[in-house]
N, C-alpha and C. Protein backbone atom coordinates (compact mmCIF):
# COMPACT_ATOMS: atom_id res chain seq x y z
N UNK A 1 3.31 16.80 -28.77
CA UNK A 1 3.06 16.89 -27.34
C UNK A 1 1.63 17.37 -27.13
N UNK A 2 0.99 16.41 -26.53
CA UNK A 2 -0.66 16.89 -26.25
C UNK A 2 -1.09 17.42 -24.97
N UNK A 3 -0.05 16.72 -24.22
CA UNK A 3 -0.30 17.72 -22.50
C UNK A 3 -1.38 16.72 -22.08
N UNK A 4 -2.27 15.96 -22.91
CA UNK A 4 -3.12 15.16 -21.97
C UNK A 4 -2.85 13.78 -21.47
N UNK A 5 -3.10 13.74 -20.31
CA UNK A 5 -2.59 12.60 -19.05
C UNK A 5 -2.92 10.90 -20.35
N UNK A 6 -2.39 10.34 -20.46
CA UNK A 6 -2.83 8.89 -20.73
C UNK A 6 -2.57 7.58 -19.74
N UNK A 7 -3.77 6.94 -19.48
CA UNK A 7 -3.93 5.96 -18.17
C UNK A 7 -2.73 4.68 -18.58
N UNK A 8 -2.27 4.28 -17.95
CA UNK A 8 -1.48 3.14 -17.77
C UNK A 8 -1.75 2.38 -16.73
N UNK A 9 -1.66 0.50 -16.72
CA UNK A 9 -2.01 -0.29 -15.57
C UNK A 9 -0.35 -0.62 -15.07
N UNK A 10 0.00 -0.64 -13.57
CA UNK A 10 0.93 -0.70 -13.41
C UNK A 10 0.55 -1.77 -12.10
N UNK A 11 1.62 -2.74 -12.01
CA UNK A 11 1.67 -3.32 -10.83
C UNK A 11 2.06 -3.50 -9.42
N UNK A 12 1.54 -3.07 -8.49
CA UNK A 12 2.32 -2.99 -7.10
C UNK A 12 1.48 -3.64 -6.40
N UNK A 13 2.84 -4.59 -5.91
CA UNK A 13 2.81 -5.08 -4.91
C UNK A 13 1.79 -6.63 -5.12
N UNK A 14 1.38 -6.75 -6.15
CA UNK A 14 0.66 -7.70 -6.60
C UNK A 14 -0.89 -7.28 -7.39
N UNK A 15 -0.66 -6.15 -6.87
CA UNK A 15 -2.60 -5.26 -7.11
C UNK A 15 -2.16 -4.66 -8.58
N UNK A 16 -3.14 -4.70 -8.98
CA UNK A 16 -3.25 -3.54 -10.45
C UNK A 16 -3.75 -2.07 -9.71
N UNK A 17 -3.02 -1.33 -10.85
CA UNK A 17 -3.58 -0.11 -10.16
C UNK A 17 -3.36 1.34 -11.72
N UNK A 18 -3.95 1.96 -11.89
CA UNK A 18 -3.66 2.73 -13.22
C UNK A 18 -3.22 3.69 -12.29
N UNK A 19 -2.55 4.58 -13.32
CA UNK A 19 -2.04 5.96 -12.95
C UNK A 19 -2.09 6.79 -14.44
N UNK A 20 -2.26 7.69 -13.88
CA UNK A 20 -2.35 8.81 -15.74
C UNK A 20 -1.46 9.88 -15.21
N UNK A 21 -0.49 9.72 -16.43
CA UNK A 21 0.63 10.52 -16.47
C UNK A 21 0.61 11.50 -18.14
N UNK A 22 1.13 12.18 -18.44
CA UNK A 22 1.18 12.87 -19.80
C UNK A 22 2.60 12.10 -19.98
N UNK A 23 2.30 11.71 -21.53
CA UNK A 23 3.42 10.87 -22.38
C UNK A 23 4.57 11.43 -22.09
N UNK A 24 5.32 12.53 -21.98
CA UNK A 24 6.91 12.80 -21.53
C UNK A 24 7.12 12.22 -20.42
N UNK A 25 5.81 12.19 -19.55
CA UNK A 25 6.24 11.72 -18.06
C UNK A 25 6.59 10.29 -18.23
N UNK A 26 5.64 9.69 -18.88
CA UNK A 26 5.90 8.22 -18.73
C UNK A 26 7.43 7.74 -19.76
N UNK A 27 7.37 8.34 -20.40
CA UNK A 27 8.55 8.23 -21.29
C UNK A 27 10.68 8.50 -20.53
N UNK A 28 9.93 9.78 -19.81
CA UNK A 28 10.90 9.69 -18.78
C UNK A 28 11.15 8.39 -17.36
N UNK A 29 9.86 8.28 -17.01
CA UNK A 29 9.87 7.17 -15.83
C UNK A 29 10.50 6.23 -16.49
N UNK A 30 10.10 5.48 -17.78
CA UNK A 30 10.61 4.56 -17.91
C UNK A 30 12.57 4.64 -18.66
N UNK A 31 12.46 5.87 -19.05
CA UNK A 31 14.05 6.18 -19.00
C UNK A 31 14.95 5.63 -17.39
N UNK A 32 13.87 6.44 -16.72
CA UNK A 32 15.05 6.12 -15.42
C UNK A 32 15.00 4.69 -14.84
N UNK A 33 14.00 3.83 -14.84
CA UNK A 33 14.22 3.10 -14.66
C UNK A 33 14.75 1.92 -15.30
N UNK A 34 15.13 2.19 -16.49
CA UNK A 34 16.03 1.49 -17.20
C UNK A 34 17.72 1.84 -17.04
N UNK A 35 17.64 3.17 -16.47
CA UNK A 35 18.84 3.65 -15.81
C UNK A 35 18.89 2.78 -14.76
N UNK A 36 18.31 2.08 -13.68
CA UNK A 36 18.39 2.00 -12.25
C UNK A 36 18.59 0.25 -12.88
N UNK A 37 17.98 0.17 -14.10
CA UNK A 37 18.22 -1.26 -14.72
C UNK A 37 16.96 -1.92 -13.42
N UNK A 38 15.57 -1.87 -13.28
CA UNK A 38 14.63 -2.24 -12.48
C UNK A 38 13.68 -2.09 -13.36
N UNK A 39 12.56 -2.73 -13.42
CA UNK A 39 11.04 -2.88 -13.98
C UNK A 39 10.39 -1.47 -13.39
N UNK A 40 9.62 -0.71 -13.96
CA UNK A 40 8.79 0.53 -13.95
C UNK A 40 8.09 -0.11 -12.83
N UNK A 41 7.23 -1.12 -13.16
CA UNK A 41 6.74 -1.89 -11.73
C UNK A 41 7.10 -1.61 -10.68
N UNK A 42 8.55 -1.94 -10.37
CA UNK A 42 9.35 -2.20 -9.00
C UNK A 42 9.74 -0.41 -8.71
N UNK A 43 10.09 0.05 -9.56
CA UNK A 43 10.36 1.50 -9.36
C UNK A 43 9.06 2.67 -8.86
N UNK A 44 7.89 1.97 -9.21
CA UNK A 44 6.28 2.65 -9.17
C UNK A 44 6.09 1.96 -7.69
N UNK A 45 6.57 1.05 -7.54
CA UNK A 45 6.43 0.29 -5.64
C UNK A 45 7.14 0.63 -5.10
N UNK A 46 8.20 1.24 -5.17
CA UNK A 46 9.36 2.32 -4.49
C UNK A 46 8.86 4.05 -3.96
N UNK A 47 8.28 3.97 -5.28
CA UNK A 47 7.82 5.33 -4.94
C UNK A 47 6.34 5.50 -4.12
N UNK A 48 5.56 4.68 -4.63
CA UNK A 48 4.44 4.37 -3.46
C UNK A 48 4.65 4.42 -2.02
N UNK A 49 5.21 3.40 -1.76
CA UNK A 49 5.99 2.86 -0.28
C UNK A 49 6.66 4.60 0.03
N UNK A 50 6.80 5.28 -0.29
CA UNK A 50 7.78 6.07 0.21
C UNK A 50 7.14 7.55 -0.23
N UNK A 51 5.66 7.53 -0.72
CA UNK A 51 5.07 8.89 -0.77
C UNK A 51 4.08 8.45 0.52
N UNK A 52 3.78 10.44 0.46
CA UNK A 52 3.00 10.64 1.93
C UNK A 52 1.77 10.67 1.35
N UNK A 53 0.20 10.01 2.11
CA UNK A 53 -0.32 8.98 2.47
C UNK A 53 -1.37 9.89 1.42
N UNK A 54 -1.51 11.64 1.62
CA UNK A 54 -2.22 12.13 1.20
C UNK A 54 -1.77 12.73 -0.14
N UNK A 55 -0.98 12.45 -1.12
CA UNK A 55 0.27 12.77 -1.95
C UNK A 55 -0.69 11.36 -3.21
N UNK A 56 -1.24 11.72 -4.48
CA UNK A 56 -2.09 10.74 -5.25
C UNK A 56 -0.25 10.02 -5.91
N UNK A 57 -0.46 8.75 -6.14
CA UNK A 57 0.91 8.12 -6.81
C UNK A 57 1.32 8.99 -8.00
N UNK A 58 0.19 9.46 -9.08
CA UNK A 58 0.88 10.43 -10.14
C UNK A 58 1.31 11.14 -9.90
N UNK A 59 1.02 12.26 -8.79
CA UNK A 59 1.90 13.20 -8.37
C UNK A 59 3.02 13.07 -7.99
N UNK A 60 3.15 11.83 -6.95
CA UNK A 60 4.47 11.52 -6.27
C UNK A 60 5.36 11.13 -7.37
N UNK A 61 5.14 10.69 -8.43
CA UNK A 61 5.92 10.05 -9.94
C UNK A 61 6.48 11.02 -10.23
N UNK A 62 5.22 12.18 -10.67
CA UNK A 62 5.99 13.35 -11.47
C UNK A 62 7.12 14.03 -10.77
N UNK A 63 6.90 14.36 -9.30
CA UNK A 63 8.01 14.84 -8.18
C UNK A 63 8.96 13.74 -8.11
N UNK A 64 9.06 12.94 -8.30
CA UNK A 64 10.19 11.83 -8.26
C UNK A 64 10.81 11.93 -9.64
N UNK A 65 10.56 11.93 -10.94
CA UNK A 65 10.34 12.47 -11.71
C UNK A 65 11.92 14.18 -11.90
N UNK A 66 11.14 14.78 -11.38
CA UNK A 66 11.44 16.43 -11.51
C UNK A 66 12.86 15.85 -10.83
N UNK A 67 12.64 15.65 -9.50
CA UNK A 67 13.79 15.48 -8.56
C UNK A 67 14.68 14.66 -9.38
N UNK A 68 14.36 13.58 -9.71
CA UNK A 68 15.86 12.92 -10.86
C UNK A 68 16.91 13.48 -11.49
N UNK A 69 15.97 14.20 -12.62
CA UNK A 69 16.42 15.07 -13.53
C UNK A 69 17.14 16.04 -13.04
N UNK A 70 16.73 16.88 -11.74
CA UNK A 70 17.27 17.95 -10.93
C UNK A 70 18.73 17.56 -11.00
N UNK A 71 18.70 16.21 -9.78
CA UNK A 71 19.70 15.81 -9.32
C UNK A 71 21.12 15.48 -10.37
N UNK A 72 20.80 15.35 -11.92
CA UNK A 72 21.50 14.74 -12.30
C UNK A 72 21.82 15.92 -13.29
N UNK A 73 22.10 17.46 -12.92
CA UNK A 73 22.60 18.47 -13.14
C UNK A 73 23.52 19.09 -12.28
């Protein structure tokens, strides 16, 4: 575990767009969305669409993220 963010290109909505997450994070995102049985893609355009305006997408991931895990205790 290195703790440092690594960039990924992800697609929404048709646009490329990177986001840098630290490897557990991304490792988890793509856990859940293999739970939800949806493309990381479509799940990263979910969460976009639905964070507040001043909220960067990595952040809103990692809090989407936290909240999952929460919920599913």
């Amino acid at each position: 575990m290195s703790g440092r963010p690594i960039k990924r290109s992800l697609t929404l909505k048709g646009h490329r767009t990177s986001v840098s997450l630290e490897d557990e994070f991304w490792q988890a995102f793509r856990e859940i969305a293999k739970t939800k049985d949806i493309p990381i893609n479509v799940l990263a355009a979910e969460i976009d669409v639905s964070r507040d305006p001043e909220t960067g997408l990595a952040s809103a991931i990692r809090v989407f993220i936290l909240n999952w895990y929460q919920q599913q205790n």
